[in-house]
C-alpha atoms as a PDB file:
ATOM      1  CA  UNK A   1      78.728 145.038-134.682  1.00  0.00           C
ATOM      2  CA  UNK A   2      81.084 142.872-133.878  1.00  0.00           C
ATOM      3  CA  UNK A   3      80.483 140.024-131.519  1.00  0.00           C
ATOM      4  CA  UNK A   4      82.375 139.754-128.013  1.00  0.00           C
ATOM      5  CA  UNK A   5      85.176 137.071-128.156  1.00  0.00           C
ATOM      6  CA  UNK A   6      84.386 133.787-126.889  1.00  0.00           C
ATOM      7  CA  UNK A   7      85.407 134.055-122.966  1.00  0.00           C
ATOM      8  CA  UNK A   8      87.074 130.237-123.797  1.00  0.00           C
ATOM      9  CA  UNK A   9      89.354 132.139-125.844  1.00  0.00           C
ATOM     10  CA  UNK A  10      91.208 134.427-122.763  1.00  0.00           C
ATOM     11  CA  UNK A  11      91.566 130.781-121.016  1.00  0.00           C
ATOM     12  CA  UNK A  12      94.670 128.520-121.482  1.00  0.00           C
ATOM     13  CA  UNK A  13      92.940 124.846-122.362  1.00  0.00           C
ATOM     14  CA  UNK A  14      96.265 123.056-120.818  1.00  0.00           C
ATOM     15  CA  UNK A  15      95.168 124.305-117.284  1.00  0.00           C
ATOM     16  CA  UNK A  16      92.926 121.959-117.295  1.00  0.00           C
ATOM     17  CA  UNK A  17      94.435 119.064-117.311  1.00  0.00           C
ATOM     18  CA  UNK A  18      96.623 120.882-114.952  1.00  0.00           C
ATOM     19  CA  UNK A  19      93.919 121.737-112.284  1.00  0.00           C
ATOM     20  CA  UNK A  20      92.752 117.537-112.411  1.00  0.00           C
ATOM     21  CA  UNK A  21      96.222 116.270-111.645  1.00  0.00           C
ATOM     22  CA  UNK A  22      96.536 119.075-109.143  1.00  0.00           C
ATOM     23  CA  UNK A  23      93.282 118.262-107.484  1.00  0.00           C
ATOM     24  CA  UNK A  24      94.021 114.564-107.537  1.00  0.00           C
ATOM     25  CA  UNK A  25      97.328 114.253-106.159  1.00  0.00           C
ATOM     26  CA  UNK A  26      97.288 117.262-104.058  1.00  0.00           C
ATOM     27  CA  UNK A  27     100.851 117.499-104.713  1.00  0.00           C
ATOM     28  CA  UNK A  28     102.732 119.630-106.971  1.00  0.00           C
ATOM     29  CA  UNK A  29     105.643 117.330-108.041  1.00  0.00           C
ATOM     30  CA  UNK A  30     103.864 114.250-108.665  1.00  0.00           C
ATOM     31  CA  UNK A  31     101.260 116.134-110.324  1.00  0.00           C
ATOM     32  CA  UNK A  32     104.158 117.429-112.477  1.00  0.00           C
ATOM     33  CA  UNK A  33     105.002 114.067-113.178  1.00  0.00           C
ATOM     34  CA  UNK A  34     101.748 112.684-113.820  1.00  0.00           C
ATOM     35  CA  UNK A  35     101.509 115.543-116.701  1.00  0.00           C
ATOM     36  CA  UNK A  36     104.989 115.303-117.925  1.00  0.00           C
ATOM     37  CA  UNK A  37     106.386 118.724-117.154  1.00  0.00           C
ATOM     38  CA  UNK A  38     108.791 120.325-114.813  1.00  0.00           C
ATOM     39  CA  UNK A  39     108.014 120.634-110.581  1.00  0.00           C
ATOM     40  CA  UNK A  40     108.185 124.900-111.341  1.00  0.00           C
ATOM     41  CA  UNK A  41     106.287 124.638-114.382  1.00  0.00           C
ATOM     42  CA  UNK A  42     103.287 123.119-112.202  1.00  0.00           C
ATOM     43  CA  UNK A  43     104.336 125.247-109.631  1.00  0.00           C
ATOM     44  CA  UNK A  44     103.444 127.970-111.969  1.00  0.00           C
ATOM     45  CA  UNK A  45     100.145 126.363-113.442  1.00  0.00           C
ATOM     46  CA  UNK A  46      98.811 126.407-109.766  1.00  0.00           C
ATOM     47  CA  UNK A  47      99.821 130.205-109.413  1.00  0.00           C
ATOM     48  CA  UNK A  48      97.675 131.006-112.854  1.00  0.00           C
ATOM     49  CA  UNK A  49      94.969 128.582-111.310  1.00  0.00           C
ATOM     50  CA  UNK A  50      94.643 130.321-108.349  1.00  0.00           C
ATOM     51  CA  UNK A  51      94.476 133.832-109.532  1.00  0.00           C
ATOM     52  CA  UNK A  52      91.882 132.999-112.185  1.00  0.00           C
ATOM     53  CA  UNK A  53      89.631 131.105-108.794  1.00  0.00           C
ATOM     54  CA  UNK A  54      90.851 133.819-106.500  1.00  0.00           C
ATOM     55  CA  UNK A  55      91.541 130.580-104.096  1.00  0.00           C
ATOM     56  CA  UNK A  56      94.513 128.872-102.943  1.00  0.00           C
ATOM     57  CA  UNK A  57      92.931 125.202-104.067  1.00  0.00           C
ATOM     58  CA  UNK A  58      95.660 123.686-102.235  1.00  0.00           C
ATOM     59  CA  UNK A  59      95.848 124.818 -98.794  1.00  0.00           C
ATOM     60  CA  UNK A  60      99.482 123.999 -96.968  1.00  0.00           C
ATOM     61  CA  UNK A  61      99.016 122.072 -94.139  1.00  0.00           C
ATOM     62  CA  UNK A  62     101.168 119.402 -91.547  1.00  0.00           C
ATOM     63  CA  UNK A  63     102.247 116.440 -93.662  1.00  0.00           C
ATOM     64  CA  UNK A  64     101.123 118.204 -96.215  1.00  0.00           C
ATOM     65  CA  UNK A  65      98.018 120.131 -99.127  1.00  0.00           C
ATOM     66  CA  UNK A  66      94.531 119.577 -98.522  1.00  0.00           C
ATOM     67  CA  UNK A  67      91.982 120.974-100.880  1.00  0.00           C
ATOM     68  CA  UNK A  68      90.181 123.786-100.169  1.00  0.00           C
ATOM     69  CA  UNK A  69      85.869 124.171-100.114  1.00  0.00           C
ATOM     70  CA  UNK A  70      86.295 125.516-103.743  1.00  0.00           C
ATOM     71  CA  UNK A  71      88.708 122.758-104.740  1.00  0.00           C
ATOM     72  CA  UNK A  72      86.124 120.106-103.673  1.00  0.00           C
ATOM     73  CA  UNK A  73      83.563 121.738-105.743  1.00  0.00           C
ATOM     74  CA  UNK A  74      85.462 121.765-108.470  1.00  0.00           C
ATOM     75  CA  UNK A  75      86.547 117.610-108.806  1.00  0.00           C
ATOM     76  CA  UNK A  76      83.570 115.859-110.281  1.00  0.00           C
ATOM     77  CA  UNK A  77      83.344 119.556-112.702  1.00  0.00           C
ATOM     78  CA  UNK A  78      86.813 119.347-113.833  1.00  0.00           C
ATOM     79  CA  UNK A  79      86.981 115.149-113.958  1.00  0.00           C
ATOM     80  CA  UNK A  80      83.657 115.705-116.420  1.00  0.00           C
ATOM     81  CA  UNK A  81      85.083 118.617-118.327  1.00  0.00           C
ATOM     82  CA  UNK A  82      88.559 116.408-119.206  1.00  0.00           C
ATOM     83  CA  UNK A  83      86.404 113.421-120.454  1.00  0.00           C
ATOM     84  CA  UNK A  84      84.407 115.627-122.306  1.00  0.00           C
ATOM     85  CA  UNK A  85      87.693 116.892-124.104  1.00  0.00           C
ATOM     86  CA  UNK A  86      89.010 113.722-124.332  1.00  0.00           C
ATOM     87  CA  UNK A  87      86.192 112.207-126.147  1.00  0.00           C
ATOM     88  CA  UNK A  88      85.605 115.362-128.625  1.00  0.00           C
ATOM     89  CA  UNK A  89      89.149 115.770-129.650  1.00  0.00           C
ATOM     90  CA  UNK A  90      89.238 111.301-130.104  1.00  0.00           C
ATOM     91  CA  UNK A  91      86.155 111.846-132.683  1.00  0.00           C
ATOM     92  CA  UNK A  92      86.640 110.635-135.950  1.00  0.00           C
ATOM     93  CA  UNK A  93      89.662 109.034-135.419  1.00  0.00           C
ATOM     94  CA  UNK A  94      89.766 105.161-135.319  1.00  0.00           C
ATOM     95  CA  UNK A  95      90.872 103.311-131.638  1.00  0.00           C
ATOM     96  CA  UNK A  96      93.716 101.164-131.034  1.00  0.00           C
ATOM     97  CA  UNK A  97      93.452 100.033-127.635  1.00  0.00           C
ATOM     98  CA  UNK A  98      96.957  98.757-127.532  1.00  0.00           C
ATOM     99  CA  UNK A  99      98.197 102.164-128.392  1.00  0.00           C
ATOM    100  CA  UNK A 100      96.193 104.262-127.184  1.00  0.00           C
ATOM    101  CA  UNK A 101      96.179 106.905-124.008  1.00  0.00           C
ATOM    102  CA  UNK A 102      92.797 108.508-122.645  1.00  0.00           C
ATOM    103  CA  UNK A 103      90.681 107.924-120.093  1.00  0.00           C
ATOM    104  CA  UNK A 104      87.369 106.480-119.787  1.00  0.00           C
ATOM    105  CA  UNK A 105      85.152 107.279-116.749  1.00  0.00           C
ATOM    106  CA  UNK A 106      82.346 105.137-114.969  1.00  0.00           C
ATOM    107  CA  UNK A 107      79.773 105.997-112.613  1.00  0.00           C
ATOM    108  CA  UNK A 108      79.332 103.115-110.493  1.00  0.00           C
ATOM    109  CA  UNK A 109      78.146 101.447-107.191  1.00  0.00           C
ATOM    110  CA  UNK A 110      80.985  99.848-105.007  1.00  0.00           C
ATOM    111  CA  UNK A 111      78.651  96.486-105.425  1.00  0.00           C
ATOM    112  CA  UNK A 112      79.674  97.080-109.218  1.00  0.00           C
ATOM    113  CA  UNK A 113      82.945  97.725-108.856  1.00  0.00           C
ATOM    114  CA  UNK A 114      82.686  94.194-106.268  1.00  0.00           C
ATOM    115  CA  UNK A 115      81.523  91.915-109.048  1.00  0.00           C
ATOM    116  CA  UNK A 116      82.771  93.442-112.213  1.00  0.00           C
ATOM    117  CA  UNK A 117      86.061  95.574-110.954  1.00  0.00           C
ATOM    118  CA  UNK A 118      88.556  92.891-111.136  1.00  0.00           C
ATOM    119  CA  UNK A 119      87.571  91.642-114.426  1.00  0.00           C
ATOM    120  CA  UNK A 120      87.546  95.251-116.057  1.00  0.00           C
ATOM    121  CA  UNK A 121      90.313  95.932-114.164  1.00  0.00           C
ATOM    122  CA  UNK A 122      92.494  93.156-115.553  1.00  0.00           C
ATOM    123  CA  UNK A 123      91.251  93.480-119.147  1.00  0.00           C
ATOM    124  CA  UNK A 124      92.566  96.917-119.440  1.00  0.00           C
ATOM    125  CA  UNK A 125      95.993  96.641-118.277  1.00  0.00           C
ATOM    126  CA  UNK A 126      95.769  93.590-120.655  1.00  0.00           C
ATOM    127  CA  UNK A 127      94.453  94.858-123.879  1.00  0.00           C
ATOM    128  CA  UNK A 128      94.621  98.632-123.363  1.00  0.00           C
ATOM    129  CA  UNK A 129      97.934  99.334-121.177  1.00  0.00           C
ATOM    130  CA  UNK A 130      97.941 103.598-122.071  1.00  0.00           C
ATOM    131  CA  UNK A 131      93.926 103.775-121.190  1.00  0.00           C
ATOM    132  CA  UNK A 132      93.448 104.959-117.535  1.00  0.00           C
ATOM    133  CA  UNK A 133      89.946 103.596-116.117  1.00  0.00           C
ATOM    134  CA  UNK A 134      88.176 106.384-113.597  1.00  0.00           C
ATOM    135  CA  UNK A 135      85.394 104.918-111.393  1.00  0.00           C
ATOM    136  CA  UNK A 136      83.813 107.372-109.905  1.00  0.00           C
ATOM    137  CA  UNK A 137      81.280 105.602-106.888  1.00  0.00           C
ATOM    138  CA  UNK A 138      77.468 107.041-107.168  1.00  0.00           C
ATOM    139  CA  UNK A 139      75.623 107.572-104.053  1.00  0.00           C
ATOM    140  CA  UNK A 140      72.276 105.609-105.166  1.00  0.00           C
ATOM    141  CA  UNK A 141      70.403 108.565-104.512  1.00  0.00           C
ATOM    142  CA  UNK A 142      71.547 111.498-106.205  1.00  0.00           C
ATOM    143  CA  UNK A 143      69.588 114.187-107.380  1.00  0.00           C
ATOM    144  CA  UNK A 144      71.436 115.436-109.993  1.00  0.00           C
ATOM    145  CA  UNK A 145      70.543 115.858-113.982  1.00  0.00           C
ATOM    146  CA  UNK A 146      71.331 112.445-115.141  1.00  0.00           C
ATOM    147  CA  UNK A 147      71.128 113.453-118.674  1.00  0.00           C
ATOM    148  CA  UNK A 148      73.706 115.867-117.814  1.00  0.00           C
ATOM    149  CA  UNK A 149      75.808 113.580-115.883  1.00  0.00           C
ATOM    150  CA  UNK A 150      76.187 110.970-118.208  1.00  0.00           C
ATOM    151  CA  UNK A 151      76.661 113.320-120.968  1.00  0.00           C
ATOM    152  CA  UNK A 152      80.368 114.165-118.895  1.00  0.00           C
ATOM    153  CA  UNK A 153      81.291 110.599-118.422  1.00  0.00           C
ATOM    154  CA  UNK A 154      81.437 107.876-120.612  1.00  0.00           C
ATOM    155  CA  UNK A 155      78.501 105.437-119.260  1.00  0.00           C
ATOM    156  CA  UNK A 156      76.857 104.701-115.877  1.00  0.00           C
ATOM    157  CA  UNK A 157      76.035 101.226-114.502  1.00  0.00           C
ATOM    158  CA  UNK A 158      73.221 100.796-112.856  1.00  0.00           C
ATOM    159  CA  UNK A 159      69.846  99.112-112.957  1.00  0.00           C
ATOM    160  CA  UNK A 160      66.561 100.263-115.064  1.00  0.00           C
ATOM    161  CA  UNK A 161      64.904 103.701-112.588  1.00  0.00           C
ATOM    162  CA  UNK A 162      62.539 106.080-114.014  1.00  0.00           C
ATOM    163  CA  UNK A 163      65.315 108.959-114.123  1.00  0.00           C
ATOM    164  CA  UNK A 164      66.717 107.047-117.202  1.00  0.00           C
ATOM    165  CA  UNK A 165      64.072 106.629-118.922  1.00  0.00           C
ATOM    166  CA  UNK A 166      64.775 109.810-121.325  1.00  0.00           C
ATOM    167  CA  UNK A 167      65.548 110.163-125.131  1.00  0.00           C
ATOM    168  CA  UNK A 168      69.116 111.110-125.562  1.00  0.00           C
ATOM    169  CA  UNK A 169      70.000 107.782-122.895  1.00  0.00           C
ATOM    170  CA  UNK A 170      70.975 104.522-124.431  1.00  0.00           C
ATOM    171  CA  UNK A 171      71.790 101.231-122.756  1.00  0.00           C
ATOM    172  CA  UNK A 172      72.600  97.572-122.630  1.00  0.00           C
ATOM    173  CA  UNK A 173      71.990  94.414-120.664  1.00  0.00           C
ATOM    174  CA  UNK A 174      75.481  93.333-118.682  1.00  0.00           C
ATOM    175  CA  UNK A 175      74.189  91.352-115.916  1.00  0.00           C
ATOM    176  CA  UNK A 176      71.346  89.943-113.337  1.00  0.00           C
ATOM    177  CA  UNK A 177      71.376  89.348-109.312  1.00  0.00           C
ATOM    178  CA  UNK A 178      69.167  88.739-106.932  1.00  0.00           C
ATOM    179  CA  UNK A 179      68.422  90.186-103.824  1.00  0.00           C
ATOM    180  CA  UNK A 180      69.124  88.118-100.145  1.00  0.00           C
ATOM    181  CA  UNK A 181      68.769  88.246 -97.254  1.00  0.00           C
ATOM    182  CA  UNK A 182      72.304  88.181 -94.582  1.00  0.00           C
ATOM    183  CA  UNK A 183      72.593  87.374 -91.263  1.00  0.00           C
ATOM    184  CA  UNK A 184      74.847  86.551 -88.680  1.00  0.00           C
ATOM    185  CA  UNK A 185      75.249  82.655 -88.686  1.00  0.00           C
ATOM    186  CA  UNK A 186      74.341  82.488 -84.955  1.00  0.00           C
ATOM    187  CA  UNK A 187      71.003  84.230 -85.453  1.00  0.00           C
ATOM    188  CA  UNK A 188      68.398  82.268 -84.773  1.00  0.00           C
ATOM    189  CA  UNK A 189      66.991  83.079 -88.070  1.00  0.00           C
ATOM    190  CA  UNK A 190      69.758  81.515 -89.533  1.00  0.00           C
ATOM    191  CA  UNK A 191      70.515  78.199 -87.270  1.00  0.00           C
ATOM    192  CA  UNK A 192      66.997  77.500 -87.539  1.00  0.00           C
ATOM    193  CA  UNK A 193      66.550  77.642 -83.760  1.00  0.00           C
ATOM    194  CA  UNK A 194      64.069  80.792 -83.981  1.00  0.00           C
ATOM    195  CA  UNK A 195      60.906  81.863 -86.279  1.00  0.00           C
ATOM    196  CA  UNK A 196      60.983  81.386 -90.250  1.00  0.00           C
ATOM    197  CA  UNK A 197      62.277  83.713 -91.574  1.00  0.00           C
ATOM    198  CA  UNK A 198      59.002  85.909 -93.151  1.00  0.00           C
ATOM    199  CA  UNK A 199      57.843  89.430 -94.000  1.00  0.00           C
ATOM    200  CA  UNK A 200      56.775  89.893 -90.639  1.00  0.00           C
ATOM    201  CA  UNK A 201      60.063  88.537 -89.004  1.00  0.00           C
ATOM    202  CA  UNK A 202      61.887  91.122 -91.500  1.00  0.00           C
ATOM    203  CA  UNK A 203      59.385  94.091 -90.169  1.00  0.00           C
ATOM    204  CA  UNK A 204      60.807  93.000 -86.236  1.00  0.00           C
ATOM    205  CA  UNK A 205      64.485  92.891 -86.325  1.00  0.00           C
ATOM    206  CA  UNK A 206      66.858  95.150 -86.633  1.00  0.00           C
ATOM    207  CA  UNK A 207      67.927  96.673 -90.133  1.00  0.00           C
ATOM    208  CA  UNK A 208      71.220  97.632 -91.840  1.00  0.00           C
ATOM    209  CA  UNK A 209      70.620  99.634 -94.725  1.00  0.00           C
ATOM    210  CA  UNK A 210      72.624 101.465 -97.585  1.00  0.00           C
ATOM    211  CA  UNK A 211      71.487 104.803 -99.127  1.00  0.00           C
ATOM    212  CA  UNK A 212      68.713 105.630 -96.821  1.00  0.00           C
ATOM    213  CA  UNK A 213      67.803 109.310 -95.983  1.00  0.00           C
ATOM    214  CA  UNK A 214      67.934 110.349 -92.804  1.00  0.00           C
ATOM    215  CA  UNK A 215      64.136 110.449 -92.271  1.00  0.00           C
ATOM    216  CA  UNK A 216      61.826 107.783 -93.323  1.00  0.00           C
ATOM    217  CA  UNK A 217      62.644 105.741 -96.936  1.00  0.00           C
ATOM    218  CA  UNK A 218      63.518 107.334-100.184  1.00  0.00           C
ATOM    219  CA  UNK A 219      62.555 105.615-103.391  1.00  0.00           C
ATOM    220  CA  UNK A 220      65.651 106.696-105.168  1.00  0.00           C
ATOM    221  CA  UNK A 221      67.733 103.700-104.505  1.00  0.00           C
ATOM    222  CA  UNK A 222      67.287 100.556-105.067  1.00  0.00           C
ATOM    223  CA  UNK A 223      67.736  98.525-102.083  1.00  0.00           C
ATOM    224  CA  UNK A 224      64.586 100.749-100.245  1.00  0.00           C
ATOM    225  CA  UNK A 225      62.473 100.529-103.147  1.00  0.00           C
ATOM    226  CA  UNK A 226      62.855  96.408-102.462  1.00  0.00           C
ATOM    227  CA  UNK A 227      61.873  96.981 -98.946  1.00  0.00           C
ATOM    228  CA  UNK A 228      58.724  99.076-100.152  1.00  0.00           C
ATOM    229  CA  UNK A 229      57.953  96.691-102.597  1.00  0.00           C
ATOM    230  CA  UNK A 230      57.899  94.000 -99.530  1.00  0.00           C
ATOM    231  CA  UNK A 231      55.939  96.041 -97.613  1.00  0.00           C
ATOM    232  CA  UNK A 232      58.316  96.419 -94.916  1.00  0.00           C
ATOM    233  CA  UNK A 233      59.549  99.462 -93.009  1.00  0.00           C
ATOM    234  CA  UNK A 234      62.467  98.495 -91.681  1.00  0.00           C
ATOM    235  CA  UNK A 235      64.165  99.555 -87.857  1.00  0.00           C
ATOM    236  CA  UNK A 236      67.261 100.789 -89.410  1.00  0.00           C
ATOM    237  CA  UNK A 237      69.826 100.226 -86.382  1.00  0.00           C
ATOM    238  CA  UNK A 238      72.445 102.141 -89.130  1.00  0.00           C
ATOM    239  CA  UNK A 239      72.482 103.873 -92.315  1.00  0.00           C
ATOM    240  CA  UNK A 240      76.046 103.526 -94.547  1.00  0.00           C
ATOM    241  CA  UNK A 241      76.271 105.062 -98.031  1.00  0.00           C
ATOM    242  CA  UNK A 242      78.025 102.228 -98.924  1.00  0.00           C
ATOM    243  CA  UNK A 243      76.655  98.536-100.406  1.00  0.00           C
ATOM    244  CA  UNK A 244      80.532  96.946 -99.495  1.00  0.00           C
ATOM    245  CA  UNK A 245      80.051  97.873 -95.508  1.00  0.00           C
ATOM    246  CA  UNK A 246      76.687  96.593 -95.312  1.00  0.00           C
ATOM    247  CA  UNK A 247      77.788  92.789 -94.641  1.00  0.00           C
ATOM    248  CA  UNK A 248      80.670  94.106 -92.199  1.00  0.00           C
ATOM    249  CA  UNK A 249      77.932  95.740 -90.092  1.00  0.00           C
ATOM    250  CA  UNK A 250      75.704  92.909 -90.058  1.00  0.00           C
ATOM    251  CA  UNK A 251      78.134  90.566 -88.925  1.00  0.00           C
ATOM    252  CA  UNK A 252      78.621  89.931 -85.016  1.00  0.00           C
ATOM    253  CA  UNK A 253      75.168  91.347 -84.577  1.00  0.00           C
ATOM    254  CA  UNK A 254      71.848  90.866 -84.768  1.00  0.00           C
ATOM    255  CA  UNK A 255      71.100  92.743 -87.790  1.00  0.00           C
ATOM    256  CA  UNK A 256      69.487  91.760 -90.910  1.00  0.00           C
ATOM    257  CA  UNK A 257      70.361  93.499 -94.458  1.00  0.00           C
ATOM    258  CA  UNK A 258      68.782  92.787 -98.019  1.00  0.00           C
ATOM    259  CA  UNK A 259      71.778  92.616-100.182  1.00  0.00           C
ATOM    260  CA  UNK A 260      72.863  91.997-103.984  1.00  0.00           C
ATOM    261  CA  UNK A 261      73.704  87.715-104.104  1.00  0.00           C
ATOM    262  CA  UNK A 262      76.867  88.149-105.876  1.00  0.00           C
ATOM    263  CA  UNK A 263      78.138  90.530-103.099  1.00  0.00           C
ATOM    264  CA  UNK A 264      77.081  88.720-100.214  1.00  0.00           C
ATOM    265  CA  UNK A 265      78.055  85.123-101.423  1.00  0.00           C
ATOM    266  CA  UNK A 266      81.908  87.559-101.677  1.00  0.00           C
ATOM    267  CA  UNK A 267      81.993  87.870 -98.132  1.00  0.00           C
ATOM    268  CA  UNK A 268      79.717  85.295 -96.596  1.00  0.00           C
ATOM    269  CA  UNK A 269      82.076  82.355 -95.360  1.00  0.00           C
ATOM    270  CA  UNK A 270      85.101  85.370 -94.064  1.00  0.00           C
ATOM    271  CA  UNK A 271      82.434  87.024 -92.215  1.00  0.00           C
ATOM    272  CA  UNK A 272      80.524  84.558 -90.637  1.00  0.00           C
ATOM    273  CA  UNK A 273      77.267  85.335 -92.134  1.00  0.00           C
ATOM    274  CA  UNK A 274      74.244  83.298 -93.492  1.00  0.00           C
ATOM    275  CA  UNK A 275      72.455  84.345 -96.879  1.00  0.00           C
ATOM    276  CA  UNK A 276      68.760  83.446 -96.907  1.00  0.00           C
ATOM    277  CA  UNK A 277      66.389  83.613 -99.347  1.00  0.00           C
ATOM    278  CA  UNK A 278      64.247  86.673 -99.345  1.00  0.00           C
ATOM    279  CA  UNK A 279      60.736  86.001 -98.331  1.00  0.00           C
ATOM    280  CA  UNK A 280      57.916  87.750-101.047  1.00  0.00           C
ATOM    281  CA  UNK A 281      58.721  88.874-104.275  1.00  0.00           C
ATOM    282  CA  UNK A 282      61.887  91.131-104.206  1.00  0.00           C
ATOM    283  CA  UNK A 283      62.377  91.079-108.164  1.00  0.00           C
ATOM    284  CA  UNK A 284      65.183  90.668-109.874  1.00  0.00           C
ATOM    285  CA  UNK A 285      68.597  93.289-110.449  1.00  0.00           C
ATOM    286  CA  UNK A 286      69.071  93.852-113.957  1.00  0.00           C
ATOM    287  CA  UNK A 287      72.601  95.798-113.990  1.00  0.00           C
ATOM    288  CA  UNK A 288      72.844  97.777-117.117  1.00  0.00           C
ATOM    289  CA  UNK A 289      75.527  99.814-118.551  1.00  0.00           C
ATOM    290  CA  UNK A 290      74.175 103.176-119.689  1.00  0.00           C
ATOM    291  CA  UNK A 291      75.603 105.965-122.451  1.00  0.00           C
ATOM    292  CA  UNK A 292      74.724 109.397-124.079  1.00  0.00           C
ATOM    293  CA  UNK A 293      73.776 108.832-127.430  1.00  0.00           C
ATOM    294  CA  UNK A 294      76.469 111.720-128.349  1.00  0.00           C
ATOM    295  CA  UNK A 295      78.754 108.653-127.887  1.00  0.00           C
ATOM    296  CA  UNK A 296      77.295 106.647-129.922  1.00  0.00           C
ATOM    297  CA  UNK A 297      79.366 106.049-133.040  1.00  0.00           C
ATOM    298  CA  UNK A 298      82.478 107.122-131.395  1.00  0.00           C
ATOM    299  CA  UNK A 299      85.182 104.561-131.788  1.00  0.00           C
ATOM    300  CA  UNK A 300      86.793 104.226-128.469  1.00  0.00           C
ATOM    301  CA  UNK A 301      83.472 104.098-126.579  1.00  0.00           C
ATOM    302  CA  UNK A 302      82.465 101.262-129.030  1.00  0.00           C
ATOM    303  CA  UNK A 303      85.171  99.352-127.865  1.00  0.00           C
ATOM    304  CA  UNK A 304      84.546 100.215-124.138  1.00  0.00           C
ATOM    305  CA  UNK A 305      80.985  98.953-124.490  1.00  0.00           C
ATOM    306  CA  UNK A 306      81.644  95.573-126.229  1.00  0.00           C
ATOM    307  CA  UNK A 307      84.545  94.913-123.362  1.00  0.00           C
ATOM    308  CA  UNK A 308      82.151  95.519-120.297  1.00  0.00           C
ATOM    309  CA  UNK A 309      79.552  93.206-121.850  1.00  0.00           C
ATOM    310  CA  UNK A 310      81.761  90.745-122.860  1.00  0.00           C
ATOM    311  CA  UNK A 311      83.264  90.792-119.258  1.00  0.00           C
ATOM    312  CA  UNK A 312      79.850  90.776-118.109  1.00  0.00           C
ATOM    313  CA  UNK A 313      79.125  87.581-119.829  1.00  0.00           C
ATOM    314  CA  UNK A 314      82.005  85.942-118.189  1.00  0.00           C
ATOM    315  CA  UNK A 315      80.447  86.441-114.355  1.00  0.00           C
END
């Protein structure tokens, strides 16, 4: 008997690429440009696109498209599915960074893309001018397969977390930090005028804190399992998925936040803040940059590994 076709085999591949430039720019003609074809051939793409989802994708609206429930659904999918390509069709091949034109994509925390961004960021358009760089910003508590995640992406930074610890998962040490405390400068906490600045002067003010749930603590990220570690339950005054917005809510105020030292030493002096030390034992951030191990011998992500730890040596 003979086996049903492959249902891969009924689908055009180029749509692909097609449906991520369509879904980033959310705009036909400089989606057409960013793939190097005509405004009607995209035009057309989008028409095959949305009979095969049975959705518009791109809904028409004043000023201009928006993306429709499906469309946002489909973003991270389609972003993984491209890098997957990318990297499969690269295999095998040597990598000339100078001349070459992929993609690689990074799951990251905006702290990360704080400290190390720039650097990466510079080396690139330096030494790889045709590689696009994706970061894509993790919520510090997602719930999602990580083995599957990083398997469609080419590496996550983060620190150690029992989630990783799993066979086909590989990483390296980039960098450490340290977790303080930030204030307003006029707190008396800060100008010395009020109590020292202890575990049980933490437990009484009020808290700004990133990736908490909106009930109680989750152990997920890191920043609350600090604050468990500490043995303090904070009086979160407001909850921000964000690490870069922490310090801008704290300042003015009379808020306390536990933050990465790197970060807040950034922003300190602009924002009128004081960083404290952390009273207890917070323990150390050890940032690592984590891979699949399908990605192991492949070229390109060879070189994208040595660059983010050499970069990470410079900091």
């Amino acid at each position: 008997m003979t086996p049903p076709p492959s249902r891969l085999a009924n689908l055009d591949l180029n749509l692909l690429v097609s449906l991520r430039e369509l879904l980033r720019e959310r705009n036909v003609t400089r989606a057409a440009a960013r793939i190097g074809i005509s405004q009607p051939a995209a035009s057309a793409a989008l028409s095959r696109l949305r009979r095969h989802f049975d959705d518009d994708l791109l809904a028409r609206r004043p000023g201009g498209y928006v993306l429709t429930p499906l469309a946002f659904q489909l973003v991270d999918q389609v972003e993984g599915v491209c890098s997957a390509a990318e990297r499969l069709f690269g295999t095998g091949h040597g990598f000339d960074p100078s001349t070459a034109r992929r993609g690689f994509t990074l799951l990251v925390a905006d702290y990360t893309v704080a400290v190390l961004g720039p650097a990466l960021s510079a080396a690139m358009a330096r030494r790889a001018p045709g590689v696009e760089l994706r970061l894509r910003l993790v919520r510090e508590s997602f719930s999602a397969d990580i083995g599957e995640t990083i398997r469609l992406i080419d590496g996550l930074i983060a620190p150690p977390a029992a989630r990783f610890e799993r066979p086909e998962l590989r990483s390296t040490a980039l960098f450490e930090d340290r977790w303080v405390c930030v204030v307003d400068a006029s707190n008396p906490v800060a100008a010395g005028s009020g109590p020292r600045l202890g575990l049980d002067t933490l437990a009484a003010m009020p808290w700004v804190v990133p990736f908490a749930p909106d009930r109680g603590m989750s152990a997920a990220a890191p920043m609350t399992r600090q604050l468990a570690r500490l043995g303090v339950e904070p009086d979160i005054r407001v909850r921000v998925e964000s690490y870069l917005s922490v310090p801008y809510l704290v300042a003015g105020t009379d808020r306390v936040a536990l933050l990465q030292e790197r970060l807040a030493r950034q922003v300190a002096d602009r924002l009128g803040l004081a960083v404290l030390p952390c009273p207890g034992d917070p323990g150390p951030i050890d940032e690592r940059l984590w891979w699949h191990t399908d990605l192991e011998s492949d070229p390109a992500h060879r070189w994208l590994r040595e660059l983010v730890v050499e970069l990470a040596g410079t900091l």
